[in-house]
Protein backbone atom coordinates (compact mmCIF):
# COMPACT_ATOMS: atom_id res chain seq x y z
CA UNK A 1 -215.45 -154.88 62.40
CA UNK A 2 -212.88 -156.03 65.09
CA UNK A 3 -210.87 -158.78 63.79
CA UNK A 4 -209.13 -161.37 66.41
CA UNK A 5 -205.42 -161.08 66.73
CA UNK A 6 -205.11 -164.89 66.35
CA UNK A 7 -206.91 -167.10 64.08
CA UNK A 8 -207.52 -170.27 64.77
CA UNK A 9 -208.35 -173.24 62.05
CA UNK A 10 -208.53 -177.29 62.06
CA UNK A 11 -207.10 -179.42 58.76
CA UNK A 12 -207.67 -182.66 59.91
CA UNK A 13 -205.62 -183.88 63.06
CA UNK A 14 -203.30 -179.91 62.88
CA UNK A 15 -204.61 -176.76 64.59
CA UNK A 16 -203.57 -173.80 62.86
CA UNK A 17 -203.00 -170.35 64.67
CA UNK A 18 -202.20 -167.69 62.75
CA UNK A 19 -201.34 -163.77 64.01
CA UNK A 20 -203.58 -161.76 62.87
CA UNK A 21 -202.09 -158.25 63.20
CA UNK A 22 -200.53 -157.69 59.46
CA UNK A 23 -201.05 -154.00 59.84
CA UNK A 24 -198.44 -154.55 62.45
CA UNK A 25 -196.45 -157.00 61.46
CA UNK A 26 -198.16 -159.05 63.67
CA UNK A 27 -196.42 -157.15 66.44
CA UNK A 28 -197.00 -158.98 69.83
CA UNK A 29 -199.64 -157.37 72.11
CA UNK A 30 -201.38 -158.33 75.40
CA UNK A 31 -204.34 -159.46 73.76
CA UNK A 32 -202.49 -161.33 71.02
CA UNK A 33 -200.83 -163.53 73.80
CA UNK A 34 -204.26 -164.01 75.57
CA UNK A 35 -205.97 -165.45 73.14
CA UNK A 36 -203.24 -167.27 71.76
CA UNK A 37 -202.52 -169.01 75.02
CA UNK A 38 -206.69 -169.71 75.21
CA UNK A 39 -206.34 -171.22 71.83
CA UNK A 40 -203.14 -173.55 73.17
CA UNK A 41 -205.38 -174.61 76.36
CA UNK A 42 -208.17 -175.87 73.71
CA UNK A 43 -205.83 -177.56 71.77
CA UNK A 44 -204.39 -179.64 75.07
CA UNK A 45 -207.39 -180.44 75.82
CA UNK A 46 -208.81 -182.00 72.20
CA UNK A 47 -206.89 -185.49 72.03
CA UNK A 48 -208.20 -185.08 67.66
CA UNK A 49 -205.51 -182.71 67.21
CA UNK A 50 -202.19 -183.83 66.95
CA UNK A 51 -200.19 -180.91 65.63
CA UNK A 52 -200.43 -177.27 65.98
CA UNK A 53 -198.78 -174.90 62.95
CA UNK A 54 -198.30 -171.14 63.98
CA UNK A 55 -197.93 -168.76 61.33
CA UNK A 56 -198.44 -164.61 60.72
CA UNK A 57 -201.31 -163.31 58.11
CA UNK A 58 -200.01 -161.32 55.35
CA UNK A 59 -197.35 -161.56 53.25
CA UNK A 60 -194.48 -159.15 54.94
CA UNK A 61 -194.12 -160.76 58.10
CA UNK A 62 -194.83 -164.07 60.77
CA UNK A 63 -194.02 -161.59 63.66
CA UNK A 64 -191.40 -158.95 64.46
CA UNK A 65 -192.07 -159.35 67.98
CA UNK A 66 -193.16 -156.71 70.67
CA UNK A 67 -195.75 -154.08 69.28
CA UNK A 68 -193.96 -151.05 70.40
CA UNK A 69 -196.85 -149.00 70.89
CA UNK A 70 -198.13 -150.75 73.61
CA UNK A 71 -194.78 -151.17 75.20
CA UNK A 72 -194.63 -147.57 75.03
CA UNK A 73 -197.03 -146.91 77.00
CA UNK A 74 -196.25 -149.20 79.88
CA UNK A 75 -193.05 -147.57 80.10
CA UNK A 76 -195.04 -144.29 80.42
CA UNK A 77 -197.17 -145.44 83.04
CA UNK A 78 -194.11 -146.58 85.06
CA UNK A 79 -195.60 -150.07 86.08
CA UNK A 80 -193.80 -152.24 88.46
CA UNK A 81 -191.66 -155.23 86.56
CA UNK A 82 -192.45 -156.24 83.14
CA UNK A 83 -195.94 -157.49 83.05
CA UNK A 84 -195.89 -157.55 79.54
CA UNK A 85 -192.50 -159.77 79.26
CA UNK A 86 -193.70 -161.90 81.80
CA UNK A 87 -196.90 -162.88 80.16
CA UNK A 88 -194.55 -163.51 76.91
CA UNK A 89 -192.39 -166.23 79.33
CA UNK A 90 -195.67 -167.83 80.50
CA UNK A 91 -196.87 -168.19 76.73
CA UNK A 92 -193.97 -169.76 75.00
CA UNK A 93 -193.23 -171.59 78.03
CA UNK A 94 -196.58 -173.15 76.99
CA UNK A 95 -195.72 -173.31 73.24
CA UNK A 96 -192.31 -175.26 74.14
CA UNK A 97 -194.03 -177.44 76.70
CA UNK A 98 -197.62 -178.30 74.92
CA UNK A 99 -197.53 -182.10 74.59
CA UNK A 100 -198.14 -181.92 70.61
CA UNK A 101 -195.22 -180.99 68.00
CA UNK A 102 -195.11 -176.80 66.64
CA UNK A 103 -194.55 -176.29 63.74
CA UNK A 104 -193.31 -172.63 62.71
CA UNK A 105 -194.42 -171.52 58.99
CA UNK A 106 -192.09 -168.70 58.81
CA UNK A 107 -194.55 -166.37 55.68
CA UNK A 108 -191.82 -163.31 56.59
CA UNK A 109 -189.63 -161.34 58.61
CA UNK A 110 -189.21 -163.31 62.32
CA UNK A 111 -187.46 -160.50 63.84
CA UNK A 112 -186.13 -160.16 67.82
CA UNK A 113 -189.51 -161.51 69.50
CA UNK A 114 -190.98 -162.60 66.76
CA UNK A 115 -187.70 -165.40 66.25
CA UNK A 116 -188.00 -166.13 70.07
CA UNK A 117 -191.57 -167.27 69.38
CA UNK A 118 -190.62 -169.17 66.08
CA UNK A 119 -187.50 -170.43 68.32
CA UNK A 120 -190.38 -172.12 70.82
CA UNK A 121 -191.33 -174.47 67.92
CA UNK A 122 -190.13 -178.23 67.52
CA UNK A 123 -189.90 -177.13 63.85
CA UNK A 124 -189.21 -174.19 61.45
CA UNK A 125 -190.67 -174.18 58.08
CA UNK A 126 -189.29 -170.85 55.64
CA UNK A 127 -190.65 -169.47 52.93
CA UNK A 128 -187.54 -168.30 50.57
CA UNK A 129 -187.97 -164.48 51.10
CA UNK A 130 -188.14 -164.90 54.96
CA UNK A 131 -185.69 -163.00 57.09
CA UNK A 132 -184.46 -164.04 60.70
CA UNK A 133 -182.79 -161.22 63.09
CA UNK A 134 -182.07 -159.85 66.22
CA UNK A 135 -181.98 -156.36 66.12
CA UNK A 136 -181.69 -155.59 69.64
CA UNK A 137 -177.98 -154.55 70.24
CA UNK A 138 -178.68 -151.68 67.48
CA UNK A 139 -181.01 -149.69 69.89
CA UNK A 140 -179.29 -150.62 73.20
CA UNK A 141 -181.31 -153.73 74.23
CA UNK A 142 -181.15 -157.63 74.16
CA UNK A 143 -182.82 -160.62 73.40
CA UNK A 144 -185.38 -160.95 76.23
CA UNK A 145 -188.22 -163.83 75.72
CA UNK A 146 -185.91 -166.58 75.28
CA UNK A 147 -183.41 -165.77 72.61
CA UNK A 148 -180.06 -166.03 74.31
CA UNK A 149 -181.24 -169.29 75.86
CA UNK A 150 -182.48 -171.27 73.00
CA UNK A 151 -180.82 -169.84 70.09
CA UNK A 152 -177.60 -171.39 71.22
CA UNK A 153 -179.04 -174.88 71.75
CA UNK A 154 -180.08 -175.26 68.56
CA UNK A 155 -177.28 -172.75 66.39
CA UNK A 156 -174.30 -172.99 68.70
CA UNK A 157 -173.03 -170.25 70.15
CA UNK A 158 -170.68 -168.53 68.64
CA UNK A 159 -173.53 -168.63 66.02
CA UNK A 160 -175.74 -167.30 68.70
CA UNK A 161 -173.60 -164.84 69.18
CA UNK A 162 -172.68 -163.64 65.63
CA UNK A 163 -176.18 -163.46 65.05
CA UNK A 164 -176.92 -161.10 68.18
CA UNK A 165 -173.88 -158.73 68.13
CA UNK A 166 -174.45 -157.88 64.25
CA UNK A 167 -177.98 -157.63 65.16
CA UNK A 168 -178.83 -158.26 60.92
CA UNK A 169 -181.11 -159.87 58.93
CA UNK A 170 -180.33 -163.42 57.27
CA UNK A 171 -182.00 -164.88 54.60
CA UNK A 172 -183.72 -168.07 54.85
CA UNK A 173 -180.57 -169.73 52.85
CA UNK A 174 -178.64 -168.82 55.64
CA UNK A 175 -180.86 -169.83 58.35
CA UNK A 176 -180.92 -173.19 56.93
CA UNK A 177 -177.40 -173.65 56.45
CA UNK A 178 -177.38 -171.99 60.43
CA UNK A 179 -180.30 -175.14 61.49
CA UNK A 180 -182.62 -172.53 62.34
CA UNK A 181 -185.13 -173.91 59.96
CA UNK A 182 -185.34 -176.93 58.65
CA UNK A 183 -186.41 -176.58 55.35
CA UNK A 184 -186.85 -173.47 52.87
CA UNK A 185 -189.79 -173.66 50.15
CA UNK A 186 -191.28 -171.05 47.52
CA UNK A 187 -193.60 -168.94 49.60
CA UNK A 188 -196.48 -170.21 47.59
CA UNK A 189 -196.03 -173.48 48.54
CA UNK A 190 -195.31 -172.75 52.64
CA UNK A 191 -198.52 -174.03 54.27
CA UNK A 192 -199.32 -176.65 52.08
CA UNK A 193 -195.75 -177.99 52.54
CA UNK A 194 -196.26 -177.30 56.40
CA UNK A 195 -199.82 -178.98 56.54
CA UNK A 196 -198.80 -181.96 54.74
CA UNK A 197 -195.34 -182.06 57.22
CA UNK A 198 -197.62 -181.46 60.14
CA UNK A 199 -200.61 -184.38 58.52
CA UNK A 200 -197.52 -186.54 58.26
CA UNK A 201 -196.25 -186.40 62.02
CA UNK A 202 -200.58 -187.06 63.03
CA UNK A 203 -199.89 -190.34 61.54
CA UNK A 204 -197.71 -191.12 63.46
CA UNK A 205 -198.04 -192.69 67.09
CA UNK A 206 -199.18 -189.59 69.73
CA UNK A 207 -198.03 -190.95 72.71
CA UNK A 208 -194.44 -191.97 70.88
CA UNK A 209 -194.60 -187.92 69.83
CA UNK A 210 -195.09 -186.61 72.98
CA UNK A 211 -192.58 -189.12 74.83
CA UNK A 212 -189.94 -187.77 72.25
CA UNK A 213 -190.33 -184.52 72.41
CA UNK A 214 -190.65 -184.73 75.97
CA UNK A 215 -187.33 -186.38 76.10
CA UNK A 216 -185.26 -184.00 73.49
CA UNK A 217 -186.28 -181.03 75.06
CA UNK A 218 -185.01 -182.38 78.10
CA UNK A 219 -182.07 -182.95 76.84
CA UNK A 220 -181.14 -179.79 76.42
CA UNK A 221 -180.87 -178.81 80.64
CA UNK A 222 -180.19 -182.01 82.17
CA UNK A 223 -176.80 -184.25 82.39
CA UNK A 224 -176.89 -187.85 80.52
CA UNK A 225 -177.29 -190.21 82.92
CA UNK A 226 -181.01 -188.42 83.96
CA UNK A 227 -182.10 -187.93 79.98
CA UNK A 228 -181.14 -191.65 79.53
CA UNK A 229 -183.25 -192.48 83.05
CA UNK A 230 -186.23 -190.53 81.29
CA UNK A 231 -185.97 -192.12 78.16
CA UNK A 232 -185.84 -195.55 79.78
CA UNK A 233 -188.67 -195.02 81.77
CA UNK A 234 -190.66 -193.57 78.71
CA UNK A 235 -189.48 -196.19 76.69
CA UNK A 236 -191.04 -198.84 79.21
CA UNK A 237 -194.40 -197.01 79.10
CA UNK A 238 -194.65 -196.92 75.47
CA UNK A 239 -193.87 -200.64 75.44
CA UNK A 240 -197.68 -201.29 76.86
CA UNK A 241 -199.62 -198.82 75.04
CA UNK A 242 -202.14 -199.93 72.91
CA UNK A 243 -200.65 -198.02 70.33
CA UNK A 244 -197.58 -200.45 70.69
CA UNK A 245 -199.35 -203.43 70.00
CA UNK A 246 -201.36 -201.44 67.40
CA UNK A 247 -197.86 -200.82 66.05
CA UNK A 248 -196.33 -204.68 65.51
CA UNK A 249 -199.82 -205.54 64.39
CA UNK A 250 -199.94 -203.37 61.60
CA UNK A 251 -196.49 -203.77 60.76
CA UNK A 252 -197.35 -208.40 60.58
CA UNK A 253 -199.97 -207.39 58.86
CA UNK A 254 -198.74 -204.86 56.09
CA UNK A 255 -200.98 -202.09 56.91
CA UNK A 256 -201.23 -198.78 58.25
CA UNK A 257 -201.72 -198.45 62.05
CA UNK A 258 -204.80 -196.76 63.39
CA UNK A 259 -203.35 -195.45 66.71
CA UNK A 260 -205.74 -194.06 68.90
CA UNK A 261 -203.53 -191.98 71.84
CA UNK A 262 -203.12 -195.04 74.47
């Protein structure tokens, strides 16, 4: 029986993906990032979900990146560029750009690729035995999806930089005290805690989610004055949404707000 290299499942308002490869460690292939990019364009386009959780099958790992194999044999065949590593870029460019918050359930080790893609999240949820690395500069290679852009941004980087040139695992302890996660829970308790973070955020007011992450990311490349000019002008927008007046309603009235997306 072939079995799909990405899962996909609904709680509620949250989308679910989970790598299916545990055989591999849910090693990155081709196919993997096919179907997991189909699964994002279904999720932009159903305004019912609200969050998306990615997370690996099995209990060893939530991805340790490139499946070597198959890398292995596009180096063989001698193939012009990196087809492979530019179909990674065009994924979790999608991942870090899908107007919904990503949440990472970190089940294992999130080795080299494997923390690039958990790095693509808004959030990283750890189970206590989950290990974080970059292992490249031991076999004479580098971060390459992403690492040595956004590891920095959210670590620092002479964090960053430890982190790469020791090329070792750190526990999940670490990667908290690090902000590479942002919480650590007892593995048993991983997706519910996720789910319930995730059900959480879908209560709150979509188009105030996306303007914010929108914003944030943002942030990150631009000077000041133009994330302040983008915040203004999102702020303006939000101010006549229906979810808005939704908002002040509920809040006169001493209810919870139904917000709807507009």
């Amino acid at each position: 029986m072939v079995t799909e290299p990405v899962l996909f499942e609904q709680r509620g308002r949250a989308a679910i993906l989970t790598l299916n490869r545990p055989e591999a460690l849910n090693a990155m292939t081709p196919q993997l990032l096919d179907l997991l990019e189909a699964h994002l364009g279904r999720i932009e386009q159903d305004p019912e979900i609200r969050a998306v959780v990615i997370t690996g099958s099995g209990e060893k790992a939530f991805c340790v990146g490139a499946d070597l194999k198959a890398r292995q044999q596009e180096f063989a065949a001698e193939e012009a560029g990196d087809p492979f590593a530019q179909r990674v870029e065009q994924v979790f460019g999608h991942i870090e750009r899908l107007p919904r918050p990503v949440i990472a359930a970190v089940n294992g080790y999130c080795l080299g690729g494997g923390l690039e893609l958990a790095l693509t999240a808004d959030l990283r949820i750890a189970a206590a035995e989950a290990r974080f690395g970059f292992p490249e500069a031991k076999v004479g290679s580098m971060p390459g999806a992403g690492g040595t852009q956004r590891l920095p941004r959210l670590v620092g980087p002479a964090r960053a930089k430890e982190l790469m040139f020791l090329a070792d695992h750190v526990d999940a302890e670490t990667a908290f005290r690090l902000g590479l996660v942002n919480r650590v829970v007892p593995r048993a308790e991983l997706m519910d805690a996720t789910v319930e973070l995730a059900r959480t955020i879908c209560q709150r007011a979509p188009l105030s989610i996306q303007a914010i992450k929108a914003a944030v990311n943002l942030s990150m490349d631009v000077p000041l004055a133009q994330g302040l000019a983008f915040e203004r002008e999102r702020f303006a927008a939000l101010r006549t949404s229906e979810d808005r007046r939704e908002g002040i309603a509920a809040f006169l009235e001493k209810r919870e707000p139904q917000f709807v997306g507009r």
